[in-house]
Protein backbone atom coordinates (compact mmCIF):
# COMPACT_ATOMS: atom_id res chain seq x y z
CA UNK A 1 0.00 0.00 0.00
CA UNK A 2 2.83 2.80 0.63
CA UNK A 3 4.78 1.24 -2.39
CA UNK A 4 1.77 2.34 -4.37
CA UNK A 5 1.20 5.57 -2.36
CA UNK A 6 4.95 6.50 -3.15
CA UNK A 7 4.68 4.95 -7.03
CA UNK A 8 1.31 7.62 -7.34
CA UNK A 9 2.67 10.42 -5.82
CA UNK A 10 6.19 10.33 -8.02
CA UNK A 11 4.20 9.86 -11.32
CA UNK A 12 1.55 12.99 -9.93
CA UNK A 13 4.85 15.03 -9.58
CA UNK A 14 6.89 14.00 -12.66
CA UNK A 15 3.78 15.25 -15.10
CA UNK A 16 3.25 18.04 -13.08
CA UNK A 17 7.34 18.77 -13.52
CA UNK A 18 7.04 18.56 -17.61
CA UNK A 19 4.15 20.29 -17.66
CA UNK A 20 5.98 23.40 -16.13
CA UNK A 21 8.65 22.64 -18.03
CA UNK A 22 6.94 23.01 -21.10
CA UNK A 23 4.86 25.88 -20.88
CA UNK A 24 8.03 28.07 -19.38
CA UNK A 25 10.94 26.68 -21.39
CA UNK A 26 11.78 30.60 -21.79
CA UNK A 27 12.46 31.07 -18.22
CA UNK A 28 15.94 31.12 -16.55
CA UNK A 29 17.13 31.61 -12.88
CA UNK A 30 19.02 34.23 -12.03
CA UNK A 31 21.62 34.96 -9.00
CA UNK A 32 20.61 38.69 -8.61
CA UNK A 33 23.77 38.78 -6.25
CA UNK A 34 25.42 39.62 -9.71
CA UNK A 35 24.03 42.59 -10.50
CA UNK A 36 23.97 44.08 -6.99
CA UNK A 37 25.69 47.73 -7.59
CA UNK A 38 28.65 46.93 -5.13
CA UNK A 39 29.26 43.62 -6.24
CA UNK A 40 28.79 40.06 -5.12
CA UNK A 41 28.60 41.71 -1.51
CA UNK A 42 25.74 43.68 -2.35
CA UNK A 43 25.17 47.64 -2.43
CA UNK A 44 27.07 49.36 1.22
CA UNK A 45 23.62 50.60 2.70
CA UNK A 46 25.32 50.03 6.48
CA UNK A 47 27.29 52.33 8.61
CA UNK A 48 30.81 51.14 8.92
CA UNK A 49 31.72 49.49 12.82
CA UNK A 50 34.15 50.46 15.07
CA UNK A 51 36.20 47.41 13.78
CA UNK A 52 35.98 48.47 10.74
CA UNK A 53 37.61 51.80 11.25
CA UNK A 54 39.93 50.44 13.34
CA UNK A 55 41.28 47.95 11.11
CA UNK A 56 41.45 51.20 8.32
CA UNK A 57 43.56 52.89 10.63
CA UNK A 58 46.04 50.20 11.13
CA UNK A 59 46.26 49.84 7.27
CA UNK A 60 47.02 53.74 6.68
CA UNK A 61 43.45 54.74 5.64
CA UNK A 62 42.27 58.11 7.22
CA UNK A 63 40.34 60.91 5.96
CA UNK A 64 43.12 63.72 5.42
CA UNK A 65 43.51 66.93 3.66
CA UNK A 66 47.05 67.35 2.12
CA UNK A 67 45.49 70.80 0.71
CA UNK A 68 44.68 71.32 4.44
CA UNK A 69 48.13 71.17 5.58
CA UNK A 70 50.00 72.86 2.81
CA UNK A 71 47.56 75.78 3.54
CA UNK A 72 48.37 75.89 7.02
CA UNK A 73 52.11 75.81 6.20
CA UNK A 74 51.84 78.78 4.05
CA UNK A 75 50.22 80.12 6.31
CA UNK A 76 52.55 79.67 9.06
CA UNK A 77 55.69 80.31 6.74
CA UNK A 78 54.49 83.98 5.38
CA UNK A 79 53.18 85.40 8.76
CA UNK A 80 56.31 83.94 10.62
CA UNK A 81 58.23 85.92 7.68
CA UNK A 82 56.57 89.03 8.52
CA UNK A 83 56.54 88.83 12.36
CA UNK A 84 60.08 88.00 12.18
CA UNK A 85 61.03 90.74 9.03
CA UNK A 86 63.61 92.64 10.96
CA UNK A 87 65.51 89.90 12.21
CA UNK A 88 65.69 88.09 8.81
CA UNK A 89 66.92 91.17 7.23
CA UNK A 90 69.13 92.52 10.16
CA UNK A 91 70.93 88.84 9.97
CA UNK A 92 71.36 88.47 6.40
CA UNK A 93 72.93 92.04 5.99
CA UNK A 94 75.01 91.45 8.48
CA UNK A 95 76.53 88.06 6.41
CA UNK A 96 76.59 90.17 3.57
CA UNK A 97 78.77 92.31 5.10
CA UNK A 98 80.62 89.60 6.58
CA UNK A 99 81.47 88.43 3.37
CA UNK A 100 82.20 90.67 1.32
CA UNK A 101 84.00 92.66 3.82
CA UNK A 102 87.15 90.18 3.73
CA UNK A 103 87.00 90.50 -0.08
CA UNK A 104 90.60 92.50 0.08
CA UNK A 105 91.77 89.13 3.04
CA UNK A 106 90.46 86.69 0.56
CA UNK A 107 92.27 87.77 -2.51
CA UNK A 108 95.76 88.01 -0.93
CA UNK A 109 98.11 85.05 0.33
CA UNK A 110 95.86 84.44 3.44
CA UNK A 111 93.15 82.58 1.07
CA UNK A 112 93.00 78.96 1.25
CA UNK A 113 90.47 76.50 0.78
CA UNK A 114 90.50 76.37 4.72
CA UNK A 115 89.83 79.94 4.97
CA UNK A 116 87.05 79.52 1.97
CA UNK A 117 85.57 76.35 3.91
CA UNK A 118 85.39 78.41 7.43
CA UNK A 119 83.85 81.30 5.71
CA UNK A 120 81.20 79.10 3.85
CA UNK A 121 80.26 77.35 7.26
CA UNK A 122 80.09 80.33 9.20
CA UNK A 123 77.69 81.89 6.23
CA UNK A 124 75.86 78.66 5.98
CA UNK A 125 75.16 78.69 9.82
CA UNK A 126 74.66 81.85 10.14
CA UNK A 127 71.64 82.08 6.98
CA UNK A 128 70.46 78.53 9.06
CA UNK A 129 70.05 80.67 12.73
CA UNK A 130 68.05 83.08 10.61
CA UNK A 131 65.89 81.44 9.09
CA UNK A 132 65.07 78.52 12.05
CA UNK A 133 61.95 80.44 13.68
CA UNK A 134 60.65 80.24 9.72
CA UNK A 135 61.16 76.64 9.76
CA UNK A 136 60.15 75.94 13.25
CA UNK A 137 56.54 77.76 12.99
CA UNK A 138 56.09 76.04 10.05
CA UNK A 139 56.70 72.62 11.23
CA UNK A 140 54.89 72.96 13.95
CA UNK A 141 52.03 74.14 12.28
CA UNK A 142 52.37 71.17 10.08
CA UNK A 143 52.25 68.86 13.12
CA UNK A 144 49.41 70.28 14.60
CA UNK A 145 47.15 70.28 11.56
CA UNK A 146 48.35 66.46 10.79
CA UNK A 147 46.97 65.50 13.92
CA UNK A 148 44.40 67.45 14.04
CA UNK A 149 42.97 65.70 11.02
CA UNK A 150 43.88 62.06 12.06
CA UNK A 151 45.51 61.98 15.59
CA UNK A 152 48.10 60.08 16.15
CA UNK A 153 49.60 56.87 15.14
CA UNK A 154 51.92 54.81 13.34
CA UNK A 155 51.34 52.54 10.57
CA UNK A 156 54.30 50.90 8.42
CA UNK A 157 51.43 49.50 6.39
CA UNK A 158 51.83 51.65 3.11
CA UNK A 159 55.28 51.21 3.24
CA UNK A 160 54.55 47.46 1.80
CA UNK A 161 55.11 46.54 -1.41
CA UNK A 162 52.21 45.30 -3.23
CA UNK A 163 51.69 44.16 -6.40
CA UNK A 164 48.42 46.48 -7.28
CA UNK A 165 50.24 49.60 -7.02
CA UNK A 166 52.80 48.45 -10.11
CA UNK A 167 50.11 46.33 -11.77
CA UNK A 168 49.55 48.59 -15.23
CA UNK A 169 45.61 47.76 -15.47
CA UNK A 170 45.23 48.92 -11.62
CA UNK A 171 47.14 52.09 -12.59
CA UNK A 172 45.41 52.87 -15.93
CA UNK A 173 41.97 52.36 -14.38
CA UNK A 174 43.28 54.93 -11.05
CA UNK A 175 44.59 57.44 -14.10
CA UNK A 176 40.79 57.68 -15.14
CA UNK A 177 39.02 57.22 -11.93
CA UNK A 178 37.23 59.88 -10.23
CA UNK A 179 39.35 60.90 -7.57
CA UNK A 180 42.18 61.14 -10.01
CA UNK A 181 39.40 63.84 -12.30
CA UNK A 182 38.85 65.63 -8.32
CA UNK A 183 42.51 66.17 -7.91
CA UNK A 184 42.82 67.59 -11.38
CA UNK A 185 40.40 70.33 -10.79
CA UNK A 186 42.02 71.10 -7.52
CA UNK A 187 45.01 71.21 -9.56
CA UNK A 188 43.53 73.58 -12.00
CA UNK A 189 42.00 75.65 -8.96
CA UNK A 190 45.30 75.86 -7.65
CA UNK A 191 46.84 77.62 -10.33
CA UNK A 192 44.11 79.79 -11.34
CA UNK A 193 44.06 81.02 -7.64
CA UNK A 194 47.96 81.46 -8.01
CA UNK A 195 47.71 83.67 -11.18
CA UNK A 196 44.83 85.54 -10.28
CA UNK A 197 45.75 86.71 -6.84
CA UNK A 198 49.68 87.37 -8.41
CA UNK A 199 47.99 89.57 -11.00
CA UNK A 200 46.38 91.88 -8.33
CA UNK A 201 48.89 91.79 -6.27
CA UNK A 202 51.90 93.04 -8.87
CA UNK A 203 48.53 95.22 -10.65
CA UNK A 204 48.74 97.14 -7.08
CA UNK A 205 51.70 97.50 -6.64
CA UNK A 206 53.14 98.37 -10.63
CA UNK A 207 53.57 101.87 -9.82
CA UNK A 208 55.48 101.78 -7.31
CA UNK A 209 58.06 99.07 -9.43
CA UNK A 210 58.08 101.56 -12.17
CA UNK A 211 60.48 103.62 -9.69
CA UNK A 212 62.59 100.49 -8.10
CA UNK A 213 65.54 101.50 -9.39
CA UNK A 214 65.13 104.92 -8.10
CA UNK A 215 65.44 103.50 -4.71
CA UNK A 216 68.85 102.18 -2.56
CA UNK A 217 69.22 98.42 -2.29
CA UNK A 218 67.72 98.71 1.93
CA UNK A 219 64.50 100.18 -0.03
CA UNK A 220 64.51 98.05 -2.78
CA UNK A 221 64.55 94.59 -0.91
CA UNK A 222 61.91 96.51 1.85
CA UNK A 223 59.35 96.57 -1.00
CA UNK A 224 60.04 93.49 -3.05
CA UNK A 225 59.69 91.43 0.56
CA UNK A 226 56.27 93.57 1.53
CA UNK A 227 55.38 92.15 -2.50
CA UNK A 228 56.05 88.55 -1.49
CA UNK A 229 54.77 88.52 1.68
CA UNK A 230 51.36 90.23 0.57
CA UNK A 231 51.41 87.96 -2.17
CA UNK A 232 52.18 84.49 -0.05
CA UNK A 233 49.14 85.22 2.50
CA UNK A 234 46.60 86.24 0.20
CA UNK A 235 47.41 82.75 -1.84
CA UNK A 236 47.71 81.15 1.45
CA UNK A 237 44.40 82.48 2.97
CA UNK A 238 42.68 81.08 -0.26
CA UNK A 239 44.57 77.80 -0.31
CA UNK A 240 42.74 77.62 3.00
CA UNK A 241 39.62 77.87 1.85
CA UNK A 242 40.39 75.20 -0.77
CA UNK A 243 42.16 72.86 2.09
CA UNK A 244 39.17 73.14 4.54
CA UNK A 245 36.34 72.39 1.06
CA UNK A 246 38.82 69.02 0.45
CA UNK A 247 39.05 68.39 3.75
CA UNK A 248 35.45 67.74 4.26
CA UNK A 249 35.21 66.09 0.78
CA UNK A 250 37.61 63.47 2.30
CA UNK A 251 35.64 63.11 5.25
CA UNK A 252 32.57 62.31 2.70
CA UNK A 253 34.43 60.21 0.48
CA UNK A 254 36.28 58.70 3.15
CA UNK A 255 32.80 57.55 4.87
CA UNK A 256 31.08 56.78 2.07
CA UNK A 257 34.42 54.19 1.46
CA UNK A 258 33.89 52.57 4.69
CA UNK A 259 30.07 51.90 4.10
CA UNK A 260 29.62 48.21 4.36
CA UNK A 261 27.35 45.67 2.18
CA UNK A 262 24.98 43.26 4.82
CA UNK A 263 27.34 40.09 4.08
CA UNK A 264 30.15 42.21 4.98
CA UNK A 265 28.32 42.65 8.47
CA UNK A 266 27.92 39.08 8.52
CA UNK A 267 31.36 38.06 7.97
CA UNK A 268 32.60 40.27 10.54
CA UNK A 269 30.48 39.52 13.19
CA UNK A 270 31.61 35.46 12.44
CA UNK A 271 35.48 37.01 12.75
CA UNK A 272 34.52 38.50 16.27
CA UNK A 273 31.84 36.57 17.48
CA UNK A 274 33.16 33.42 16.03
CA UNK A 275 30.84 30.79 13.55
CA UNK A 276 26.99 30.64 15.14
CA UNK A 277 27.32 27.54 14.03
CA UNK A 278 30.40 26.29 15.45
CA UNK A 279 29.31 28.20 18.49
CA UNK A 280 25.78 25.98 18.54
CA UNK A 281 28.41 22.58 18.48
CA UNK A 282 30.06 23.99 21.35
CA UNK A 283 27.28 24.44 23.58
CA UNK A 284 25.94 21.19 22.22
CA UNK A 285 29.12 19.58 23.50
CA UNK A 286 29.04 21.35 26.47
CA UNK A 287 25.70 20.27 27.15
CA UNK A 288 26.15 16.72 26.39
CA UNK A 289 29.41 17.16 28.73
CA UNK A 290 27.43 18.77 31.82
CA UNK A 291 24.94 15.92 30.82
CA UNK A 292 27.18 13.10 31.45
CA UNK A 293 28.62 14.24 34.87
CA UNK A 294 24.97 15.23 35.69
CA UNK A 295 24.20 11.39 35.18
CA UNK A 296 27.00 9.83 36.69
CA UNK A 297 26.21 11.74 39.85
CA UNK A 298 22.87 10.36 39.67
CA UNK A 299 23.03 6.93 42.01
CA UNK A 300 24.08 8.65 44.49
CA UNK A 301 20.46 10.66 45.15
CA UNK A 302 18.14 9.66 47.68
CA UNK A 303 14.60 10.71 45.40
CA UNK A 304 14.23 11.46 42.16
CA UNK A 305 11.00 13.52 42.26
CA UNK A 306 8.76 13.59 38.93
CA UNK A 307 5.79 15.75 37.13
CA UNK A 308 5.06 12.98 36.26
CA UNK A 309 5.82 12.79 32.50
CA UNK A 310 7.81 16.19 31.68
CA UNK A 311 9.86 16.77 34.35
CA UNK A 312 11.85 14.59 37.14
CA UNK A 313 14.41 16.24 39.40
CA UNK A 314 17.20 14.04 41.57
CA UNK A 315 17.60 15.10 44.92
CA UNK A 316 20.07 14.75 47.67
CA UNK A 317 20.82 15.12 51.30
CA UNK A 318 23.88 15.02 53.34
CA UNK A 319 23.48 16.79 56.33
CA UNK A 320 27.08 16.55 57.32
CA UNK A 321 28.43 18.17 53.66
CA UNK A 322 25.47 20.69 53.08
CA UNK A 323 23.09 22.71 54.81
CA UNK A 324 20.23 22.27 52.63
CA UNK A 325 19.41 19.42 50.28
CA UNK A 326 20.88 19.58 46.44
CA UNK A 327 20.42 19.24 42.86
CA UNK A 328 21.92 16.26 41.99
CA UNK A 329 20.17 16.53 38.30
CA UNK A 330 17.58 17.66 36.19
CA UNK A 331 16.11 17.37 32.94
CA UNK A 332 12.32 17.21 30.94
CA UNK A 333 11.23 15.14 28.58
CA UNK A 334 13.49 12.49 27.05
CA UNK A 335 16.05 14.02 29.29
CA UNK A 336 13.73 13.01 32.58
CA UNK A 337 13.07 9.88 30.93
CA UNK A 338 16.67 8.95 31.45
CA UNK A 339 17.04 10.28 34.88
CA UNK A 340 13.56 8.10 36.15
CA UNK A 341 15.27 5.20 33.76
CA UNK A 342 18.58 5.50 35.95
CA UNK A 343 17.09 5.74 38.84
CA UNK A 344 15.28 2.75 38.59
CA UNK A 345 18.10 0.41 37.68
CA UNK A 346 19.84 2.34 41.30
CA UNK A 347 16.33 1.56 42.98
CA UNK A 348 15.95 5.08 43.72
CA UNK A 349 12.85 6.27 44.91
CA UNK A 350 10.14 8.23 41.95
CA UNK A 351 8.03 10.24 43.92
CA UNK A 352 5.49 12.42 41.82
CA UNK A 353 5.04 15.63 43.29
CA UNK A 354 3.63 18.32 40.14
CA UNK A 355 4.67 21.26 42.11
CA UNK A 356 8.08 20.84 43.00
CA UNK A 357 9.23 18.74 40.19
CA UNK A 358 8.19 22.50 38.11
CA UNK A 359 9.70 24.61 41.22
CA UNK A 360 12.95 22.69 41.15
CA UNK A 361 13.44 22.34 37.18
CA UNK A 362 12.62 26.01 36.40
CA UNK A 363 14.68 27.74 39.57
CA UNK A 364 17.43 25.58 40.73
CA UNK A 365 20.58 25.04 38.93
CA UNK A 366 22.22 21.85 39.10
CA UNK A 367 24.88 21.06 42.02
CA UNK A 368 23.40 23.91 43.80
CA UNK A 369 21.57 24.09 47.21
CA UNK A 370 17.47 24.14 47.38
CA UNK A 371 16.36 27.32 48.15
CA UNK A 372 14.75 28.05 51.55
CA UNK A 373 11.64 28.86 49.81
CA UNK A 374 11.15 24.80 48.79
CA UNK A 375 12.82 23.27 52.13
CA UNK A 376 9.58 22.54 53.58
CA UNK A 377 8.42 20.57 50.26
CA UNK A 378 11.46 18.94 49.93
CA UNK A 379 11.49 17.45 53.66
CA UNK A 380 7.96 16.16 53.05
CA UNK A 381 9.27 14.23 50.26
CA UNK A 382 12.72 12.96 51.88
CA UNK A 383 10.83 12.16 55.17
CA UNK A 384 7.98 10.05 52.55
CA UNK A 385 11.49 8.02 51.32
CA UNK A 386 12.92 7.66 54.61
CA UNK A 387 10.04 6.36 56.05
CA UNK A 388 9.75 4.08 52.96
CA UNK A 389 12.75 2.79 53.59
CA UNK A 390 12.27 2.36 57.67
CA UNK A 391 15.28 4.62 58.62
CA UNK A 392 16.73 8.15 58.17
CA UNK A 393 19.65 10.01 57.40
């Protein structure tokens, strides 16, 4: 009869198979995976973790304005240059002076290339002193902007060689790419802001250079400094505005690079979390572990108390290791099955008692003490076994 059940039902389904078959020959399956916008992945609709910004860090990848910082420089280098105008000039007059003042020593019998070297250091190190509160604001400033933008930290991670960066269909595609197109019209920006502010600056000031050579060399350099210094901040000041517009176009982009896809989600919370899976096994094992030494424990209860058919609970009482009568094991179901099964072949006592089978499966934890709250229960059932068998403990 189920040979013929089974024989009906294939044949039902086979004609019912061709039949669909037939009438959509045309149709196709398709793994829509493949034409998700971000890939196999999916599209990046999440917000990236903290792992995942973390691990972007380590590898080098921060949202950072270089614009930003070579502003900032500029910025620092020109209005150091003009705070510190007098002592920049005052110092390299005086090694001019230096200088050519032993013209008539150097030309005699005293000159050597000893002499010449002294004379070159003392120049050189004398032009360095000058200039150092230049460079120092300006490094500085550097600093501080750097990690402003991306604290601090050290990664050697970029430093690695890798095989993308010199692979020629990786660079042609980053030649045409969109950052590369965002960088050109910075680029662009960059020198139309260069041109236009040089062409007001030298339009303001073309009088007076009509008349530079009416003036002594102290004049001359005076106003050709004031020029470049004028010049340097106004291009500066507007390379700022440029450095803080990229700047938060990095932070965009930079954002927008971290989104994630879902699958991406789930693969990192397997990394972290570990395998849900693997996880389940464990606690399976663990189970069946805390199982086994729950069991073997077993013959040495005094009552095994039941629901009668869902739940059974083993008992025991040693008044001279515990204050209070334990959990020797617990289970429901198949689980209580076993226990009532085991405690049989010990000839342990099965007492049914609804109540406190529940109380004790649902509250007490195994190889822990019964609560106050059920000692009165419990010593109804333990005197019940004593009594049974004509002594106590």
């Amino acid at each position: 009869m189920i040979d013929s059940n089974l024989k009906s039902l294939y044949q039902c389904s086979n004609s019912t198979y061709h039949h669909n078959l037939s009438t959509k020959q045309h149709s196709f399956s398709y793994n829509l995976q493949f034409f998700a916008k971000e890939g196999p992945g999916g599209e990046k609709t999440e917000e990236p973790t903290p792992k995942k910004l973390t691990d972007a860090r380590k590898e080098g990848q921060v949202a950072k304005s270089n614009e930003l910082v070579i502003a900032a420089s500029l910025i620092a280098l020109f209005y150091s240059i003009k705070i510190f105008i007098g002592y920049i000039s005052n110092g390299f007059f005086e090694t001019f002076h230096l200088f050519y003042g032993n013209i008539d020593k150097l030309s005699g019998e005293e000159f050597n290339t000893v002499t010449a070297a002294l004379l070159l250091r003392e120049s050189i190190l004398t032009i360095l002193k000058i200039c150092l509160p230049i460079f120092v604001a300006a490094f500085l400033t550097t600093l501080v902007v750097d990690l402003a933008q991306v604290k601090w930290t050290v990664s050697g991670k970029l430093l690695q060689p890798k095989f993308s960066k010199i692979n020629p269909i990786n660079g042609f595609s980053r030649i045409f790419s969109k950052e590369k197109i965002v960088e050109l019209i910075k680029s662009i920006l960059k020198i139309l802001v260069i041109a236009y502010m040089a062409y007001n600056t030298l339009k303001d000031y073309s009088s007076t250079l009509l008349k530079l050579y009416e003036f002594d060399l102290g004049q001359a350099v005076a106003l050709i400094g004031s020029i470049v210094i004028d010049l340097g901040i106004n291009i500066s000041l507007l390379f700022l505005v440029i450095g803080l517009a990229d700047y938060f176009y990095q932070k965009l982009k930079f954002r927008r690079d971290m989104m994630m896809t879902k699958q991406e989600l789930k693969d990192e919370y397997k990394q972290s979390e570990g395998d849900p899976q693997i996880k389940s096994r464990i606690r399976s094992k663990m189970r069946e572990a805390s199982q086994r030494r729950m069991m073997q424990r077993l013959p040495e209860a005094d009552v095994v108390i039941t629901n009668p058919t869902h739940f059974a609970a083993a008992i025991k009482y040693d008044k001279n290791a515990a204050e209070a009568p334990i959990l020797l094991a617990k289970g429901a179901d198949f689980l209580a099955e076993k226990i009532k099964a085991a405690a049989r072949e010990n000839k342990i006592e099965i007492v049914e008692n609804k109540p406190l089978a529940r109380m004790l499966y649902y509250n007490v934890e195994v190889e822990s003490e019964i609560p106050p709250e059920l000692y009165q229960m419990t010593a109804e059932v333990l005197a019940y076994v004593y009594s049974l068998k004509g002594g106590s403990n």
